[in-house]
PDB file of N, CA and C in Angstrom:
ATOM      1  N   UNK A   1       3.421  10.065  43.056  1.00  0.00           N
ATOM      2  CA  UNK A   1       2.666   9.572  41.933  1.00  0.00           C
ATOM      3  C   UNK A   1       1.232  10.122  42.032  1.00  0.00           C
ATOM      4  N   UNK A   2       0.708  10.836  41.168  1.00  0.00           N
ATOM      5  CA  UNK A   2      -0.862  11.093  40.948  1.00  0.00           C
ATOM      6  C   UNK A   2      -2.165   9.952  41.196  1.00  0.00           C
ATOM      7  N   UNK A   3      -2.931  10.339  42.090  1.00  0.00           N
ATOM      8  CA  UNK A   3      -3.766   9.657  42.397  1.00  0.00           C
ATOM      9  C   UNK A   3      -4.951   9.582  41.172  1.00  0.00           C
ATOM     10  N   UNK A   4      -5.567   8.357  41.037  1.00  0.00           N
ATOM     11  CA  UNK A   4      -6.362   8.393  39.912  1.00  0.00           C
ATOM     12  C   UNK A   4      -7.393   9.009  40.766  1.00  0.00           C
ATOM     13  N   UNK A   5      -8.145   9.773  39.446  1.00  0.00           N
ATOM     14  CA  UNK A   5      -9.283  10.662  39.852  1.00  0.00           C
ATOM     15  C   UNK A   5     -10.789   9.546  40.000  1.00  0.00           C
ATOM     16  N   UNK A   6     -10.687   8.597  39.350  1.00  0.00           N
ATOM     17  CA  UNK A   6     -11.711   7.259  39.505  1.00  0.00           C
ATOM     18  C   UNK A   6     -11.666   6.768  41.059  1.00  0.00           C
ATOM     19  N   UNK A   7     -10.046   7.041  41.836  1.00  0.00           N
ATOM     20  CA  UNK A   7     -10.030   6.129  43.117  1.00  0.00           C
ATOM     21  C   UNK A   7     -10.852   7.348  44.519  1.00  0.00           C
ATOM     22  N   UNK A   8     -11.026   8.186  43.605  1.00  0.00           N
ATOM     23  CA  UNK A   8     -11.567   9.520  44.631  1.00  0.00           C
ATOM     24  C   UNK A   8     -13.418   9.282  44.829  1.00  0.00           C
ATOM     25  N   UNK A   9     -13.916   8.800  45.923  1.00  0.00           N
ATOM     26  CA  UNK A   9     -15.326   9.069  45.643  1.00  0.00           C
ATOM     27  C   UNK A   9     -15.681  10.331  45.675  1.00  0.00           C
ATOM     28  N   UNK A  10     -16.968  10.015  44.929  1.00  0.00           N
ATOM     29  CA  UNK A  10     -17.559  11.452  44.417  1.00  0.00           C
ATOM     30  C   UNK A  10     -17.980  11.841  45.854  1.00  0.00           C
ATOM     31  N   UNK A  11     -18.323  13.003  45.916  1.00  0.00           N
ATOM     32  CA  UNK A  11     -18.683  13.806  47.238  1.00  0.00           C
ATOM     33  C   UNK A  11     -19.420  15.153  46.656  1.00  0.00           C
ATOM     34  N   UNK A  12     -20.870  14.854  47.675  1.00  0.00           N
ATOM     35  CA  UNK A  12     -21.808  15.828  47.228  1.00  0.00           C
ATOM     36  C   UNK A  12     -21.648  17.075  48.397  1.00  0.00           C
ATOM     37  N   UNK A  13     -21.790  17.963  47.889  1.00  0.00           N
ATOM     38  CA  UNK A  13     -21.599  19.408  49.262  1.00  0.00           C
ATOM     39  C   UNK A  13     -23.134  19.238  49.395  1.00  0.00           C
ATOM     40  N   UNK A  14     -22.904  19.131  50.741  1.00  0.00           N
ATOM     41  CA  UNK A  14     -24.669  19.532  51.183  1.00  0.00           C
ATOM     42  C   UNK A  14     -24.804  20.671  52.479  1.00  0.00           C
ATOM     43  N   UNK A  15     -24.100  21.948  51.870  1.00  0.00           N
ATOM     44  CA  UNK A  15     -24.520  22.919  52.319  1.00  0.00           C
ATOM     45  C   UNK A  15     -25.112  23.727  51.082  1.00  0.00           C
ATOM     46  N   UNK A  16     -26.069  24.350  52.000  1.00  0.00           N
ATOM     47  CA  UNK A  16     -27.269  25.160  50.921  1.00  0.00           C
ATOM     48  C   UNK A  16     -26.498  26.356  50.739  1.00  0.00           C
ATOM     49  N   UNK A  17     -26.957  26.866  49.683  1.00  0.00           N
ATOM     50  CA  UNK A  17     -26.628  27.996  48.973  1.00  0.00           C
ATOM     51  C   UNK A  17     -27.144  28.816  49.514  1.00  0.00           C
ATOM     52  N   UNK A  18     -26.319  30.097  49.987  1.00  0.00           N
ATOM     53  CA  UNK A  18     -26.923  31.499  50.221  1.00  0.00           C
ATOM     54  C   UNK A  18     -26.900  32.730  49.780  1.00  0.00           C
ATOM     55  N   UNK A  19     -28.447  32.855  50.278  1.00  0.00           N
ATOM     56  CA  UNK A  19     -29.168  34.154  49.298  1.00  0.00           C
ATOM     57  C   UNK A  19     -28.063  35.557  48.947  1.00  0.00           C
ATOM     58  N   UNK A  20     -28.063  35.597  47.768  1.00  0.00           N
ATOM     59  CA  UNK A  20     -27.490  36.980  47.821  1.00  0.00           C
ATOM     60  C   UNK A  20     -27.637  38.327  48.842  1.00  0.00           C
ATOM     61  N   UNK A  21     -26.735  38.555  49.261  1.00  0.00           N
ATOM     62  CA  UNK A  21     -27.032  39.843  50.089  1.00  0.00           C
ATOM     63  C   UNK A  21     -27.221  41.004  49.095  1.00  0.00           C
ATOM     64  N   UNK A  22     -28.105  42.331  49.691  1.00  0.00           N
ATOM     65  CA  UNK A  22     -28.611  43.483  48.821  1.00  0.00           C
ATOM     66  C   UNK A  22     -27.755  44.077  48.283  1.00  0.00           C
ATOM     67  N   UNK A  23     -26.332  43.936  48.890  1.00  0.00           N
ATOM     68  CA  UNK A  23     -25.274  44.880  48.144  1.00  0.00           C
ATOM     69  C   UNK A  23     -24.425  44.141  47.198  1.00  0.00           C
ATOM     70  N   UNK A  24     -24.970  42.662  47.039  1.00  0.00           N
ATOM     71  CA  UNK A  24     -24.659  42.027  45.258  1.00  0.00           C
ATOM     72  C   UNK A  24     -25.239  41.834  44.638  1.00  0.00           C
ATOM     73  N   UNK A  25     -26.429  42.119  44.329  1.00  0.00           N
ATOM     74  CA  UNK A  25     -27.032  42.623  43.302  1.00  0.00           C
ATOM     75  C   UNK A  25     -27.338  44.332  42.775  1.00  0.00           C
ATOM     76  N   UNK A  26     -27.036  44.274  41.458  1.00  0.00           N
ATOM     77  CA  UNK A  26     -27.248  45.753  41.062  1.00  0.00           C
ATOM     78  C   UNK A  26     -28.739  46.407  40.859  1.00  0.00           C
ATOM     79  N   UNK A  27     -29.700  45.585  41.135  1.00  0.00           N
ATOM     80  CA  UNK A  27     -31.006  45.761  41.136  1.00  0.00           C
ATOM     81  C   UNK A  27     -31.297  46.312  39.173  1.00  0.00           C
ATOM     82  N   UNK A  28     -30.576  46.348  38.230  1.00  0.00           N
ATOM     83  CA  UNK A  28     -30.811  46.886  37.323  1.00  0.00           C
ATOM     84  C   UNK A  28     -31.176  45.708  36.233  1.00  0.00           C
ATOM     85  N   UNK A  29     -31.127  44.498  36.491  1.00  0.00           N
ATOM     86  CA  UNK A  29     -31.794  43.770  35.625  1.00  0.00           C
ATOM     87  C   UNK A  29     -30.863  43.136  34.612  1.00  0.00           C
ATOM     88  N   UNK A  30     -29.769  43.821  34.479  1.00  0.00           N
ATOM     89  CA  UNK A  30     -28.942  43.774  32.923  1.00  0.00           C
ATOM     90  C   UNK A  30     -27.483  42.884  32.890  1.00  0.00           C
ATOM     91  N   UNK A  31     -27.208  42.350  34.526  1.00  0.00           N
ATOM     92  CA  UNK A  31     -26.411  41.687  34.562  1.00  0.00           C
ATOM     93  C   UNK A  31     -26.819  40.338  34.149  1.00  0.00           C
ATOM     94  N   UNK A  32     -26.153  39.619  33.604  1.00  0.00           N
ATOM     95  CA  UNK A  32     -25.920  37.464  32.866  1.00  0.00           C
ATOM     96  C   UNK A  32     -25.025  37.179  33.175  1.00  0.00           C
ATOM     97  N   UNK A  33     -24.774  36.272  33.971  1.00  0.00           N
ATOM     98  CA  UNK A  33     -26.273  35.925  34.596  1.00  0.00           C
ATOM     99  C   UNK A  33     -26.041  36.820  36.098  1.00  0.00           C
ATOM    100  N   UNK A  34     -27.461  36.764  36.187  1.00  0.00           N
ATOM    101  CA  UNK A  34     -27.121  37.803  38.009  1.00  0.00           C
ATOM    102  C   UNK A  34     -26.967  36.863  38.540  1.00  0.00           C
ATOM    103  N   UNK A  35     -26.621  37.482  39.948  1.00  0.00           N
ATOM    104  CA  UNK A  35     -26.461  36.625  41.168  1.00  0.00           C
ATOM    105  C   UNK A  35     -27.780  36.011  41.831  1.00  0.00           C
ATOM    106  N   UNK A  36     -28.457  36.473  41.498  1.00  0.00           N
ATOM    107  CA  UNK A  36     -29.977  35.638  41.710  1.00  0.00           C
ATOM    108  C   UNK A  36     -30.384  34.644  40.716  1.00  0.00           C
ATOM    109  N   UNK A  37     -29.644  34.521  39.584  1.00  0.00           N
ATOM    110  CA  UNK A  37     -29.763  33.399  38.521  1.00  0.00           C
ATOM    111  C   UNK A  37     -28.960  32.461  39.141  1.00  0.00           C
ATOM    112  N   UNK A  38     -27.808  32.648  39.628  1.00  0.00           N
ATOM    113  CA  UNK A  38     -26.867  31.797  39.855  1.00  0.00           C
ATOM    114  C   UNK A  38     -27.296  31.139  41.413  1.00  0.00           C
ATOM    115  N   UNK A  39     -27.757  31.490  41.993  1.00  0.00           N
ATOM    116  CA  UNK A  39     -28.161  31.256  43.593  1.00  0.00           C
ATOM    117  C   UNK A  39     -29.223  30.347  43.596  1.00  0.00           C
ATOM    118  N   UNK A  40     -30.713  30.766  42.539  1.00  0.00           N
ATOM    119  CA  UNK A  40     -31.762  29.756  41.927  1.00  0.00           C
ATOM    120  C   UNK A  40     -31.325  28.373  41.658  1.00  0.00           C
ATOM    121  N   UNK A  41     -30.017  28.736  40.320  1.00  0.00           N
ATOM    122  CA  UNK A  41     -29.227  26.997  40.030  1.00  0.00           C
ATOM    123  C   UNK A  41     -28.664  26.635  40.685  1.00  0.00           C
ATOM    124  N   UNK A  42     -28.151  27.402  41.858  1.00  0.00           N
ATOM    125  CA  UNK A  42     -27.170  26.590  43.036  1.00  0.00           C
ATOM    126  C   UNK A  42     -28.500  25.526  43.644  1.00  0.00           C
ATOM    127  N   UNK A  43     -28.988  26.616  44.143  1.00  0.00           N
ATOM    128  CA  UNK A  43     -30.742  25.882  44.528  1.00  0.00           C
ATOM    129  C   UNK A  43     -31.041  24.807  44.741  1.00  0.00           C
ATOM    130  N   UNK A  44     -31.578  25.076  43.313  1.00  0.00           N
ATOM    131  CA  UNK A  44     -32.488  23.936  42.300  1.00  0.00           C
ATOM    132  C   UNK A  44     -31.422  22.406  42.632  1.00  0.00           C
ATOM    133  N   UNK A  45     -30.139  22.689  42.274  1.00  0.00           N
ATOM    134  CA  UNK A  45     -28.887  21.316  42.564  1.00  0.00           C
ATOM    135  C   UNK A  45     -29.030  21.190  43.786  1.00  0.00           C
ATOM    136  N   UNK A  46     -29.016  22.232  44.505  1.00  0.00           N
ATOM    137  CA  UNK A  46     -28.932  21.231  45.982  1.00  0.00           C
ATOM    138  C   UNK A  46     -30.363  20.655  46.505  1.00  0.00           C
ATOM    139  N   UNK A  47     -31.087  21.342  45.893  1.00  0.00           N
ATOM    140  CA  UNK A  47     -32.581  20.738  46.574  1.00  0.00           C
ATOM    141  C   UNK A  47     -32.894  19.302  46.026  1.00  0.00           C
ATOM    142  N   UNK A  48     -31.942  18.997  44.536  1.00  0.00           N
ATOM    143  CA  UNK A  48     -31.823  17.542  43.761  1.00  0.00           C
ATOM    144  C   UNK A  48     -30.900  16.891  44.711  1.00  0.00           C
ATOM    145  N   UNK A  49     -30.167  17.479  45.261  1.00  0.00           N
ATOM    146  CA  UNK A  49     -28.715  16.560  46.015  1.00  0.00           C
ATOM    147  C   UNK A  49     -29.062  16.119  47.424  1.00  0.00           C
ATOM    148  N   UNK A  50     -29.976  16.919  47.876  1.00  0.00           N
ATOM    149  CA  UNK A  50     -30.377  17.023  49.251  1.00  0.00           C
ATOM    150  C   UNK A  50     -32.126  16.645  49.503  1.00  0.00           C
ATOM    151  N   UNK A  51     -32.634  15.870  49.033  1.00  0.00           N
ATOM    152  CA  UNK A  51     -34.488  15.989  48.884  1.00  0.00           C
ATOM    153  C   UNK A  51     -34.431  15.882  50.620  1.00  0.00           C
ATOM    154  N   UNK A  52     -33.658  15.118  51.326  1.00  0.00           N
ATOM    155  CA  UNK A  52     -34.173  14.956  52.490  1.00  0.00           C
ATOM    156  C   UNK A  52     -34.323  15.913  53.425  1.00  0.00           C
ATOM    157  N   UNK A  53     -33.401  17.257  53.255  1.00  0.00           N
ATOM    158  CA  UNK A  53     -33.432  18.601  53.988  1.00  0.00           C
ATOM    159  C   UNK A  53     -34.609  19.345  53.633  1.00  0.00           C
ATOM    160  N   UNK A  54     -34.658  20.133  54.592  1.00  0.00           N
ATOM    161  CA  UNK A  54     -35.461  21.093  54.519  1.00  0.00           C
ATOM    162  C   UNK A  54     -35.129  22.617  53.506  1.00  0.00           C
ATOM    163  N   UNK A  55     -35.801  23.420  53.397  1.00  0.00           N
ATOM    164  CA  UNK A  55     -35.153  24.264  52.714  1.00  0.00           C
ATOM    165  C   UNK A  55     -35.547  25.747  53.415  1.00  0.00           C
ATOM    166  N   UNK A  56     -36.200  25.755  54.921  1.00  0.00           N
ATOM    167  CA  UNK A  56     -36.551  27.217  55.505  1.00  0.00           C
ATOM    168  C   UNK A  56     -35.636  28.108  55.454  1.00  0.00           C
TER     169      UNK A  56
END
């Protein structure tokens, strides 16, 4: 029988997002979203999910 998705607690990932390495980005500007757009909003969420970590 399927478990209700209500009986599941929510669960936050609190591993940080990592930086793109040089050989995924195309350096040309023209990709949407780049991988540096997407890495920023990973970010930005975990730095909301996580205030108590650090971010070095």
């Amino acid at each position: 029988m399927p478990q209700n998705t209500a009986d599941i607690p929510y669960r936050v990932d609190d591993t940080k997002p990592t930086r793109p390495t040089a050989d995924q980005c195309c350096g040309g500007g023209s990709c949407c979203p780049c991988v540096w757009d997407e890495y920023r909003e990973a970010l930005k969420v975990w730095r909301q999910q996580n205030p108590e970590q650090t971010d070095h």
